[in-house]
C-alpha atoms as a PDB file:
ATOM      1  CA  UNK A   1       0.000   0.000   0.000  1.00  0.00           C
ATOM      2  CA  UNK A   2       1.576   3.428  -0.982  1.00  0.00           C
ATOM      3  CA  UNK A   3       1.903   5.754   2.140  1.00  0.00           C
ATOM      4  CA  UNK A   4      -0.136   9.178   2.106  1.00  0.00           C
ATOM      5  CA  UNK A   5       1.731  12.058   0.086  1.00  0.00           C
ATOM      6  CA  UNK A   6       2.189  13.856   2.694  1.00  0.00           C
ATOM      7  CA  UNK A   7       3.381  10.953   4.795  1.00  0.00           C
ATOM      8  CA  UNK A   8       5.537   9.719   2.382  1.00  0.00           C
ATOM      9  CA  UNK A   9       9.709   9.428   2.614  1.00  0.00           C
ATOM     10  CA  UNK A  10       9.686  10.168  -1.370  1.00  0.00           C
ATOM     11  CA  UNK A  11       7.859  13.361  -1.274  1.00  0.00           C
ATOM     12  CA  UNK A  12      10.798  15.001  -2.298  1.00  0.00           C
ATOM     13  CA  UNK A  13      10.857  12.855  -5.235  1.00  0.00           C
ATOM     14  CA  UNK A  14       7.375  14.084  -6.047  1.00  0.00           C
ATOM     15  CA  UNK A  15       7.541  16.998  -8.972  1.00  0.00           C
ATOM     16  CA  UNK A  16      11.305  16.545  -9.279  1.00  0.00           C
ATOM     17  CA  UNK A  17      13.284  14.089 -11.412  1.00  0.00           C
ATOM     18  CA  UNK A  18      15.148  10.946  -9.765  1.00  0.00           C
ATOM     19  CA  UNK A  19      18.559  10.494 -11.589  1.00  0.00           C
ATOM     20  CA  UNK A  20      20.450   7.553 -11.827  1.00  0.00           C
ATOM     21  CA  UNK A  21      23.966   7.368 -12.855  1.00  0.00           C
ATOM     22  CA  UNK A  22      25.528   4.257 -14.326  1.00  0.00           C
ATOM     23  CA  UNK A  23      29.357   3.361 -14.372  1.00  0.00           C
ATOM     24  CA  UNK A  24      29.399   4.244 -17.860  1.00  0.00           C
ATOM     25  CA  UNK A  25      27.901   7.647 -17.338  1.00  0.00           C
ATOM     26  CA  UNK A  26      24.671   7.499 -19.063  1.00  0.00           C
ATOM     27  CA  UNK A  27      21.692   8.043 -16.420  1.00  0.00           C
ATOM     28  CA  UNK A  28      18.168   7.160 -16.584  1.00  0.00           C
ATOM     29  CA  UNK A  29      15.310   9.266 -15.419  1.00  0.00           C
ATOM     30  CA  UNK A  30      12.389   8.789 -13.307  1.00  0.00           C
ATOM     31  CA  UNK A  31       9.597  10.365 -12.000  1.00  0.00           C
ATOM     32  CA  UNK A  32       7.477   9.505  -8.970  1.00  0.00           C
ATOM     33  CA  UNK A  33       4.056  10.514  -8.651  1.00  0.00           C
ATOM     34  CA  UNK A  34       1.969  10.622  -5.169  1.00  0.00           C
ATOM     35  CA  UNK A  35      -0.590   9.074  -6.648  1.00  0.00           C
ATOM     36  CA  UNK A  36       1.876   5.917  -6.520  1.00  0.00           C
ATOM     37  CA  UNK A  37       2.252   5.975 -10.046  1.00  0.00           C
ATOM     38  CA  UNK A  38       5.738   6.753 -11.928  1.00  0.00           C
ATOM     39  CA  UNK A  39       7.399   7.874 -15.749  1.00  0.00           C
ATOM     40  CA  UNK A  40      10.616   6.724 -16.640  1.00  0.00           C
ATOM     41  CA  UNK A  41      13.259   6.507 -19.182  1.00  0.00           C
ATOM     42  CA  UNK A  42      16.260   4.129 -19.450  1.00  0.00           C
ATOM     43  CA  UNK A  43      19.319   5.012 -19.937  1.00  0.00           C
ATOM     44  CA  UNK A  44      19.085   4.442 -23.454  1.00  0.00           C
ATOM     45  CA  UNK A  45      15.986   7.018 -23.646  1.00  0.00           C
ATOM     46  CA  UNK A  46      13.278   4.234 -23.571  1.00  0.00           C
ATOM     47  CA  UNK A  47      10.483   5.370 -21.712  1.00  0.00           C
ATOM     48  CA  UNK A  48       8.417   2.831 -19.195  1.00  0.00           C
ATOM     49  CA  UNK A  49       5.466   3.494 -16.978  1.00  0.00           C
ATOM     50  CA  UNK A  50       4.162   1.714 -14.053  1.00  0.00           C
ATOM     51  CA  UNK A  51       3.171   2.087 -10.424  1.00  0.00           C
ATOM     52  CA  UNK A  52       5.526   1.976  -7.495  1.00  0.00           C
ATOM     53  CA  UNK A  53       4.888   1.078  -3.559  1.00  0.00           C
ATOM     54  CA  UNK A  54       6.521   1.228  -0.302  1.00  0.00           C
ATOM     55  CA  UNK A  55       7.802  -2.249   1.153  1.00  0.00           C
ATOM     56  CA  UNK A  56       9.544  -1.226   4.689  1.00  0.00           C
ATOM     57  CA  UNK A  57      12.902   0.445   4.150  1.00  0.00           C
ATOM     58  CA  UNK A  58      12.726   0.682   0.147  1.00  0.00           C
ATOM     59  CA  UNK A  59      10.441   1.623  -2.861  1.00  0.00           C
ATOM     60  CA  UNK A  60       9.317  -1.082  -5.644  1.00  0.00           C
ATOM     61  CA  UNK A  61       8.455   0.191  -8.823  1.00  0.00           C
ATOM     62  CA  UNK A  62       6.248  -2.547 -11.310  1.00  0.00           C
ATOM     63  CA  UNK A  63       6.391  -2.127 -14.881  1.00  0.00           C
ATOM     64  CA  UNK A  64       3.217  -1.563 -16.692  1.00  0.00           C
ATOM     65  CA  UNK A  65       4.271  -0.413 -20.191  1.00  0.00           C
ATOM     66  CA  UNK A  66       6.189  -0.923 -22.513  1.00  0.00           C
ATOM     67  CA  UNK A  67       5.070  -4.458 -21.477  1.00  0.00           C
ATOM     68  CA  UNK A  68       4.413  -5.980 -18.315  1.00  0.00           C
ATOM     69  CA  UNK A  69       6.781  -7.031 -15.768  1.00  0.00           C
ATOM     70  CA  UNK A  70       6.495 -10.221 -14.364  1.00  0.00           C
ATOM     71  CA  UNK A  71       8.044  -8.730 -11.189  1.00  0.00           C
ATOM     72  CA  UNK A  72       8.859  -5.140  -9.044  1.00  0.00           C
ATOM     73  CA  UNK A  73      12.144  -3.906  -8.911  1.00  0.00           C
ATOM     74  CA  UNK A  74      13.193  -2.556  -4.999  1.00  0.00           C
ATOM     75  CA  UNK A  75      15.908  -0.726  -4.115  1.00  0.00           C
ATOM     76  CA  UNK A  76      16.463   1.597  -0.750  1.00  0.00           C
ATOM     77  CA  UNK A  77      15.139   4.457  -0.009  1.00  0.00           C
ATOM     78  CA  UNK A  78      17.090   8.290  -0.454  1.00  0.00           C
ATOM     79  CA  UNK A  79      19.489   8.101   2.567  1.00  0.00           C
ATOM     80  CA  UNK A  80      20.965  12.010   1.653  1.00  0.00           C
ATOM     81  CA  UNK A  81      21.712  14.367  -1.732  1.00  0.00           C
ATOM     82  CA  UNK A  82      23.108  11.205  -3.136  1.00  0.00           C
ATOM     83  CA  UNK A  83      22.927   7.561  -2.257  1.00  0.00           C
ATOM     84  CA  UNK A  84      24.260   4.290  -3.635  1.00  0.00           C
ATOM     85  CA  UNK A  85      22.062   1.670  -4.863  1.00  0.00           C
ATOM     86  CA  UNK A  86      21.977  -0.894  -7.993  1.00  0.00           C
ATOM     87  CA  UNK A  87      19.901  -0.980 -11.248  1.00  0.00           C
ATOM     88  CA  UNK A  88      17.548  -3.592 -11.796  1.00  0.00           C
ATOM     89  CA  UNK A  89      20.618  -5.163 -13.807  1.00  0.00           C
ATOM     90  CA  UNK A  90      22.684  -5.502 -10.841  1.00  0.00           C
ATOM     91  CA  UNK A  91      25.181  -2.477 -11.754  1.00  0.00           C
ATOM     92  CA  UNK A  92      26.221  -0.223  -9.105  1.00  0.00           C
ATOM     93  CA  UNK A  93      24.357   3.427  -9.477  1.00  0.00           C
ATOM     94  CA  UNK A  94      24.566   6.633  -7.929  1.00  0.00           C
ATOM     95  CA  UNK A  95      21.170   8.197  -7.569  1.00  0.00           C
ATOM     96  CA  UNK A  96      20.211  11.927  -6.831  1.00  0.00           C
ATOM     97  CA  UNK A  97      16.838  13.791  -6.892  1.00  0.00           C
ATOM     98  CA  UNK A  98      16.984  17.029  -9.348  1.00  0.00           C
ATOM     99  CA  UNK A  99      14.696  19.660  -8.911  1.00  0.00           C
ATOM    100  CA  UNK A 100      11.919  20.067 -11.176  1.00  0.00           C
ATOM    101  CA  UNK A 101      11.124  17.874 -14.376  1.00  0.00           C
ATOM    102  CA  UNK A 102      13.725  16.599 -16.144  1.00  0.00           C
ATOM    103  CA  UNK A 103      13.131  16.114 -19.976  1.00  0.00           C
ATOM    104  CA  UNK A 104      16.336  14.239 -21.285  1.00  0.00           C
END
């Protein structure tokens, strides 16, 4: 169940634009929405859509579109400006929260 907006640890996620940074350098962008719905695009600028929830200490997104996931993806919640984490491949990110919307 996703927690109220103004209750939530990501609400400083919400009208901003989560970046992730890869070891290569490209980033992916994502954005979280209160209503526990999120936008994203890959690294490679393909964009997904899907819903996300709280589970405890982290945040699972699910995959909706392009096509259906047949799982969520969790990782921790922001711990600070920047925080470690890893990609749904396993590869070690850096993630940061930018203000304001994001479009590339």
């Amino acid at each position: 169940m996703t927690a109220a907006p103004s209750a939530s640890p990501l609400r400083p996620a919400f009208g901003n634009t989560v970046v992730s940074t890869y070891p290569d350098g490209r980033t992916a962008l994502l954005w979280l929405k209160a209503d526990g719905s999120y936008a994203a695009k890959g690294r490679r600028r393909t964009p997904s859509s899907g819903t996300w929830t709280l589970k405890a200490d982290k945040v699972c997104l699910k995959q909706l579109k392009p096509i259906r996931a047949p799982f969520s993806y969790c990782t921790p919640l922001p711990t600070g400006e920047t925080w470690k984490a890893k990609a749904v491949t396993g590869e070690p990110i850096t993630v940061r929260i930018v203000g304001g919307i994001l479009s590339d």
